[in-house]
Protein backbone atom coordinates (compact mmCIF):
# COMPACT_ATOMS: atom_id res chain seq x y z
CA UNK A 1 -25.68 15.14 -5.99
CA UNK A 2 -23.82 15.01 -9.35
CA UNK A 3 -21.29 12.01 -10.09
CA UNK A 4 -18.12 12.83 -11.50
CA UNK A 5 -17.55 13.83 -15.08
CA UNK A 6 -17.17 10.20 -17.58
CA UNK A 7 -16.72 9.83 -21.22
CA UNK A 8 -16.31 6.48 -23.01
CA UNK A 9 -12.78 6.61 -24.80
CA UNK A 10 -12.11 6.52 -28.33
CA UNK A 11 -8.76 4.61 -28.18
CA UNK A 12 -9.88 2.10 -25.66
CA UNK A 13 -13.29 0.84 -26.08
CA UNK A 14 -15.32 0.22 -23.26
CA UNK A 15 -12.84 2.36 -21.16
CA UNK A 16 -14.19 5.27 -19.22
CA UNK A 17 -12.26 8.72 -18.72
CA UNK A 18 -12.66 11.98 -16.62
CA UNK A 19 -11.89 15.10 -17.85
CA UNK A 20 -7.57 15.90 -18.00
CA UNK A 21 -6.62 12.43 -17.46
CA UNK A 22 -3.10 12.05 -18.65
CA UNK A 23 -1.63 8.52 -20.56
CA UNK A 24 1.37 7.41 -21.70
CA UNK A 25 2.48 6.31 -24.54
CA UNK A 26 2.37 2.03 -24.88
CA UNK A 27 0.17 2.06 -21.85
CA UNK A 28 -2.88 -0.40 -21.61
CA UNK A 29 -6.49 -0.26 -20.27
CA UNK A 30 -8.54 -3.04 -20.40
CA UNK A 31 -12.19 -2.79 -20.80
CA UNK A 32 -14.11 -1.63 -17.71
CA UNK A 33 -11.26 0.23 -16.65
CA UNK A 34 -12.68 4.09 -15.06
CA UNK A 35 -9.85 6.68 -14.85
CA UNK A 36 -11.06 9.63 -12.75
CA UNK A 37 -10.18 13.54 -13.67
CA UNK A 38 -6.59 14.64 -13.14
CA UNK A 39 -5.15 11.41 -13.29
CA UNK A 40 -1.71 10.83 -14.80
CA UNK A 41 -0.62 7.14 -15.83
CA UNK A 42 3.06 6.65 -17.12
CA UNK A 43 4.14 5.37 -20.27
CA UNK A 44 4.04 1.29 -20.56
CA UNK A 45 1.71 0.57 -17.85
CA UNK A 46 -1.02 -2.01 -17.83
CA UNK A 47 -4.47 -1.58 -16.25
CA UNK A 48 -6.63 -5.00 -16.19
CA UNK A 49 -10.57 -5.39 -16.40
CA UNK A 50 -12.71 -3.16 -13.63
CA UNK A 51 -9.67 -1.34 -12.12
CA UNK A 52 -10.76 2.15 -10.81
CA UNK A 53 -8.01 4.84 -11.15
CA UNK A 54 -8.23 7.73 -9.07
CA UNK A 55 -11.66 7.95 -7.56
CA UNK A 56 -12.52 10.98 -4.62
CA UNK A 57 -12.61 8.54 -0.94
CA UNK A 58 -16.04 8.81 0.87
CA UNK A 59 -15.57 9.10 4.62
CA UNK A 60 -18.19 8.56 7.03
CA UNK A 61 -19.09 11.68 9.04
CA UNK A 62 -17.10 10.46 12.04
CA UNK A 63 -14.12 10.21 10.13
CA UNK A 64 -10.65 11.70 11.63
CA UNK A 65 -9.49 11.46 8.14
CA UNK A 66 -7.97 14.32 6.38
CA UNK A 67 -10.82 16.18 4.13
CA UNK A 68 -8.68 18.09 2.16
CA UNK A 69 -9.37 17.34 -1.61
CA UNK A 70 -6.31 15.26 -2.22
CA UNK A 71 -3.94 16.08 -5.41
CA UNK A 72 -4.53 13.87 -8.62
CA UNK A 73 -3.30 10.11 -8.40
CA UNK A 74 0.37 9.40 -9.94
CA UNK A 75 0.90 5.73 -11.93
CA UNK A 76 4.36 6.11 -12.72
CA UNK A 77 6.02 4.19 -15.32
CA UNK A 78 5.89 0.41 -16.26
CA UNK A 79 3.02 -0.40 -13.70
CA UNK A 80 0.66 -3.21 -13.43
CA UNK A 81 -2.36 -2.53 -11.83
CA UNK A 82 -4.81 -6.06 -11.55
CA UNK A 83 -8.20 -6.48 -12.18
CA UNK A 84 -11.11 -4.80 -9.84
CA UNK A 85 -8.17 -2.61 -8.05
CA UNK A 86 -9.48 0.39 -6.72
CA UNK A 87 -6.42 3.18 -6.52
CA UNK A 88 -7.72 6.75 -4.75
CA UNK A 89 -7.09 9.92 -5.94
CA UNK A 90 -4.06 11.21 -3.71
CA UNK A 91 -2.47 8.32 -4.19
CA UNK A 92 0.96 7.71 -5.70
CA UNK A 93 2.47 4.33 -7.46
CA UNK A 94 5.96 4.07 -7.96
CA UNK A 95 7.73 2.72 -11.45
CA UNK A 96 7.77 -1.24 -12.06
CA UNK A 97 5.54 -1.52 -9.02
CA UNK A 98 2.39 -4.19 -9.47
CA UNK A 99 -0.91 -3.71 -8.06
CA UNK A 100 -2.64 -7.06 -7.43
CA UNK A 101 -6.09 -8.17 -8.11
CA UNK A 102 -8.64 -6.86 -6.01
CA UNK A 103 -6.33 -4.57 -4.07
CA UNK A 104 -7.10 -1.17 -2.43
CA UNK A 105 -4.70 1.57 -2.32
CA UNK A 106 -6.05 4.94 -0.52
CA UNK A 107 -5.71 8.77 -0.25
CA UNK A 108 -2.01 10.02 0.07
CA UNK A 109 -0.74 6.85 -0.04
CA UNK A 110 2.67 6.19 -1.79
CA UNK A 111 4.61 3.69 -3.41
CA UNK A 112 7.92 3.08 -3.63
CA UNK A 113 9.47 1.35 -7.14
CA UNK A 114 9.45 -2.18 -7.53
CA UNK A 115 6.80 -3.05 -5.35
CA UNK A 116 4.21 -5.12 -5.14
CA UNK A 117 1.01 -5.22 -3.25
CA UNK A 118 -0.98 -8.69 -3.50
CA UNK A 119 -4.24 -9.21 -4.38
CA UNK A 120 -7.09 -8.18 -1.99
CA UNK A 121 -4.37 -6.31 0.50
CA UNK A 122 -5.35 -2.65 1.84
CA UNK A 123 -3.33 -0.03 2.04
CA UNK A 124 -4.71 2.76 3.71
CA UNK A 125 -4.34 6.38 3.79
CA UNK A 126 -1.17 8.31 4.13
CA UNK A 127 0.78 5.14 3.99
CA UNK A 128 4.53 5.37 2.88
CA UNK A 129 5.78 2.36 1.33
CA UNK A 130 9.35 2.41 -0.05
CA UNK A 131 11.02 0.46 -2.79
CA UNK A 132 11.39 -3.25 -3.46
CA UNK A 133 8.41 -4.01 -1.17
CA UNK A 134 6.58 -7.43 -1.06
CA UNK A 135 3.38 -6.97 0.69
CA UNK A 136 1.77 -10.35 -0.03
CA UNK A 137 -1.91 -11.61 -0.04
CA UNK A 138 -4.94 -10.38 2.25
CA UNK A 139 -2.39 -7.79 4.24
CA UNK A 140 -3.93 -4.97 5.88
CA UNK A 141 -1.62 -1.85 6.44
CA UNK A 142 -3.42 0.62 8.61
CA UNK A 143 -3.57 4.74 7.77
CA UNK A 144 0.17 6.29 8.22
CA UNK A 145 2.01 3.10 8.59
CA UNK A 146 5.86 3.41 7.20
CA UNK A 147 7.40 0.42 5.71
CA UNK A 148 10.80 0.96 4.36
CA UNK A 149 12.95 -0.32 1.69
CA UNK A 150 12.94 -4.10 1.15
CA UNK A 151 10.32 -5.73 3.78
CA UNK A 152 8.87 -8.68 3.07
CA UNK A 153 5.20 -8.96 4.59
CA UNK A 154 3.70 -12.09 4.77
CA UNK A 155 0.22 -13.14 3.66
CA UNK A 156 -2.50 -12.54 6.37
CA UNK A 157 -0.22 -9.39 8.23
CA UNK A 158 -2.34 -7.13 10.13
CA UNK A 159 -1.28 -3.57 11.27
CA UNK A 160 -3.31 -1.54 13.67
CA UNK A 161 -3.18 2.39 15.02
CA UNK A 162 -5.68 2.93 17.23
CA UNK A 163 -5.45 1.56 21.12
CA UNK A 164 -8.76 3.27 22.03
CA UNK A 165 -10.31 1.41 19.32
CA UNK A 166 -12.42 5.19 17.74
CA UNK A 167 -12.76 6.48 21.72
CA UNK A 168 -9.55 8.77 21.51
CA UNK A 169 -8.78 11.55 19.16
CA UNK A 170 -6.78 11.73 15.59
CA UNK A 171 -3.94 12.68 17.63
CA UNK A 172 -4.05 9.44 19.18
CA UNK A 173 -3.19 7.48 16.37
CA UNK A 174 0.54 6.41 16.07
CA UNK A 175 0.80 3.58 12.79
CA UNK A 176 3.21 1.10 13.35
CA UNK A 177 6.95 1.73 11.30
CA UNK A 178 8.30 -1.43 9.64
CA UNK A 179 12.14 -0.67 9.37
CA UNK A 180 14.54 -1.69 6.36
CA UNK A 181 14.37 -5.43 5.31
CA UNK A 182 12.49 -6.32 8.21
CA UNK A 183 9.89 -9.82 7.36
CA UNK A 184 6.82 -10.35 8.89
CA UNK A 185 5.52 -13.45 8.95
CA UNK A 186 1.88 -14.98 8.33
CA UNK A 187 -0.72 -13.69 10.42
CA UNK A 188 1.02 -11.55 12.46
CA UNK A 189 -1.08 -8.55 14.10
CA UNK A 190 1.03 -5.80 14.79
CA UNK A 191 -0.28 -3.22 17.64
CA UNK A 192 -0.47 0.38 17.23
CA UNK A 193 3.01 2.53 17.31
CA UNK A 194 5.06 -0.52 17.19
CA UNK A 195 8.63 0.18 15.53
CA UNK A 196 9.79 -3.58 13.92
CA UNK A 197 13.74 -2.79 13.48
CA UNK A 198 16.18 -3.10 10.79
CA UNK A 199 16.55 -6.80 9.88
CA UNK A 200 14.33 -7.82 12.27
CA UNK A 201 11.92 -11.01 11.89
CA UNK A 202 8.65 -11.65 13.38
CA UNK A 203 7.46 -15.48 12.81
CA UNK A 204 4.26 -16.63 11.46
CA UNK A 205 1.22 -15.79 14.37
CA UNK A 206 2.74 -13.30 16.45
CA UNK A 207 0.86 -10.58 17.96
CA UNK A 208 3.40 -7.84 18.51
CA UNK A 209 2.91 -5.52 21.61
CA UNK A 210 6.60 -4.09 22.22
CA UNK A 211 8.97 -2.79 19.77
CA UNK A 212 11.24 -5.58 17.98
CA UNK A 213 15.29 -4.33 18.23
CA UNK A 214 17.10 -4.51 14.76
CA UNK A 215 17.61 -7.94 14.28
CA UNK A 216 15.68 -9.47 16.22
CA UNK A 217 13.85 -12.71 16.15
CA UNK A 218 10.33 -12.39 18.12
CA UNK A 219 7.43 -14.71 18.44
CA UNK A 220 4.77 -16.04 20.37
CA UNK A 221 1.87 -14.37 22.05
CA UNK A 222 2.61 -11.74 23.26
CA UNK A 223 6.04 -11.83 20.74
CA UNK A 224 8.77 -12.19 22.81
CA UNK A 225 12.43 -11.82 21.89
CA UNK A 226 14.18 -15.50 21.22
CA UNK A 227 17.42 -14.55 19.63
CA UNK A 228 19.29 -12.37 17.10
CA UNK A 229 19.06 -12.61 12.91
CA UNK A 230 22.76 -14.27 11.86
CA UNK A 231 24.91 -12.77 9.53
CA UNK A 232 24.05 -15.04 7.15
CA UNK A 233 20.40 -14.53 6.78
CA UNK A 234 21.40 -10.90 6.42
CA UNK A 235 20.05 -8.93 3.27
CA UNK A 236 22.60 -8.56 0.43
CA UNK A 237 22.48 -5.12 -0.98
CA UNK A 238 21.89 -5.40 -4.94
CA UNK A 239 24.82 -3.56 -7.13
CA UNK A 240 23.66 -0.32 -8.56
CA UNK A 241 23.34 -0.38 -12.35
């Protein structure tokens, strides 16, 4: 079996680029950077030492992952991806978004702008992520979770989709949703299908079993409900420029 097409560039020395990879203008690759065929990278970004920029996934032959050759991977404008970050083909990274050190960000995943992954979190296939994110250190979001606009997600978060644990089939899989400017604390494990409302907190430890109502404040083990999110502690709503 062949390896993929790699030539050593001429603007970026000890850079290595498949065939049709597209860059934009101001952008920077640090050595050790590999950018695999088809890939497109906006103008401005930064890529540090050993990142890997849209390389094919390898599934294991009991995979119920999608084996469709995925499109080429998108780095949209003003990105910073860290160093030894490994970014799949399929994959799409919204503007102003930062990819931490040592993070891994699948097949058909997306992105929103202005987020940012920390360093050594996964973020698995056919994730949607939306904009103004903070998924923080060491946070594992399982294939086809949703997390909308403005969650925070604390370091040590773990999401999960499967309750049979590989016994069931790929219809069986139902990712957990993470509504609009809902926080997760540290070391929460959140179970398969579970919707976390709008607003909604879940404190540091938690292991979530039941959906969490908009605004709600759960913890414990299992997380039960203790009160309601005040007004206060409410997300204000940036101006648009």
């Amino acid at each position: 079996m062949t390896g993929p097409t790699l030539r050593e560039s001429d603007r970026w020395p000890g850079v290595w680029l498949g065939d049709d990879v597209e860059i934009g203008d101001d952008t920077a690759l640090a050595p050790t950077v590999v950018v695999f065929s088809g890939t497109r990278i906006g103008p401005r970004c930064s890529v540090e030492s050993g990142a890997s920029l849209g390389k094919g996934a390898r599934l294991g032959p009991y995979s119920s992952t999608v084996r469709d050759a995925p499109p080429p991977l998108v780095v949209e404008e003003d990105v910073s991806i860290g160093t030894g970050s490994v970014v799949f083909a399929g994959a799409r990274i919204g503007a102003r978004s930062i990819v931490g050190d040592q993070a891994f960000v699948r097949e058909r995943a997306t992105l929103g702008a202005d987020t940012v992954i920390g360093r050594g979190s996964v973020v698995e296939n056919d994730a949607r992520i939306g904009d103004r994110v903070r998924i923080n250190t060491l946070v594992y979001l399982t294939a086809g979770t949703v997390v909308e606009d403005d969650v925070f997600v604390a370091p040590g978060v773990v999401t999960t989709n499967d309750n049979t644990m590989t016994r069931g089939m790929r219809e069986d899989l139902h990712a957990p949703i993470l509504r609009r400017a809902c926080r997760v604390g540290g070391g929460a494990v959140i179970l398969p299908g579970i919707e976390i409302g709008e607003e909604a907190f879940v404190a540091a430890g938690a292991v979530v079993t039941r959906d969490v109502e908009p605004r709600g404040v759960v913890m414990g083990l299992p997380a039960t409900n203790r009160r309601t999110v005040p007004d206060s502690d409410l997300l204000r709503r940036r101006p648009k420029e």
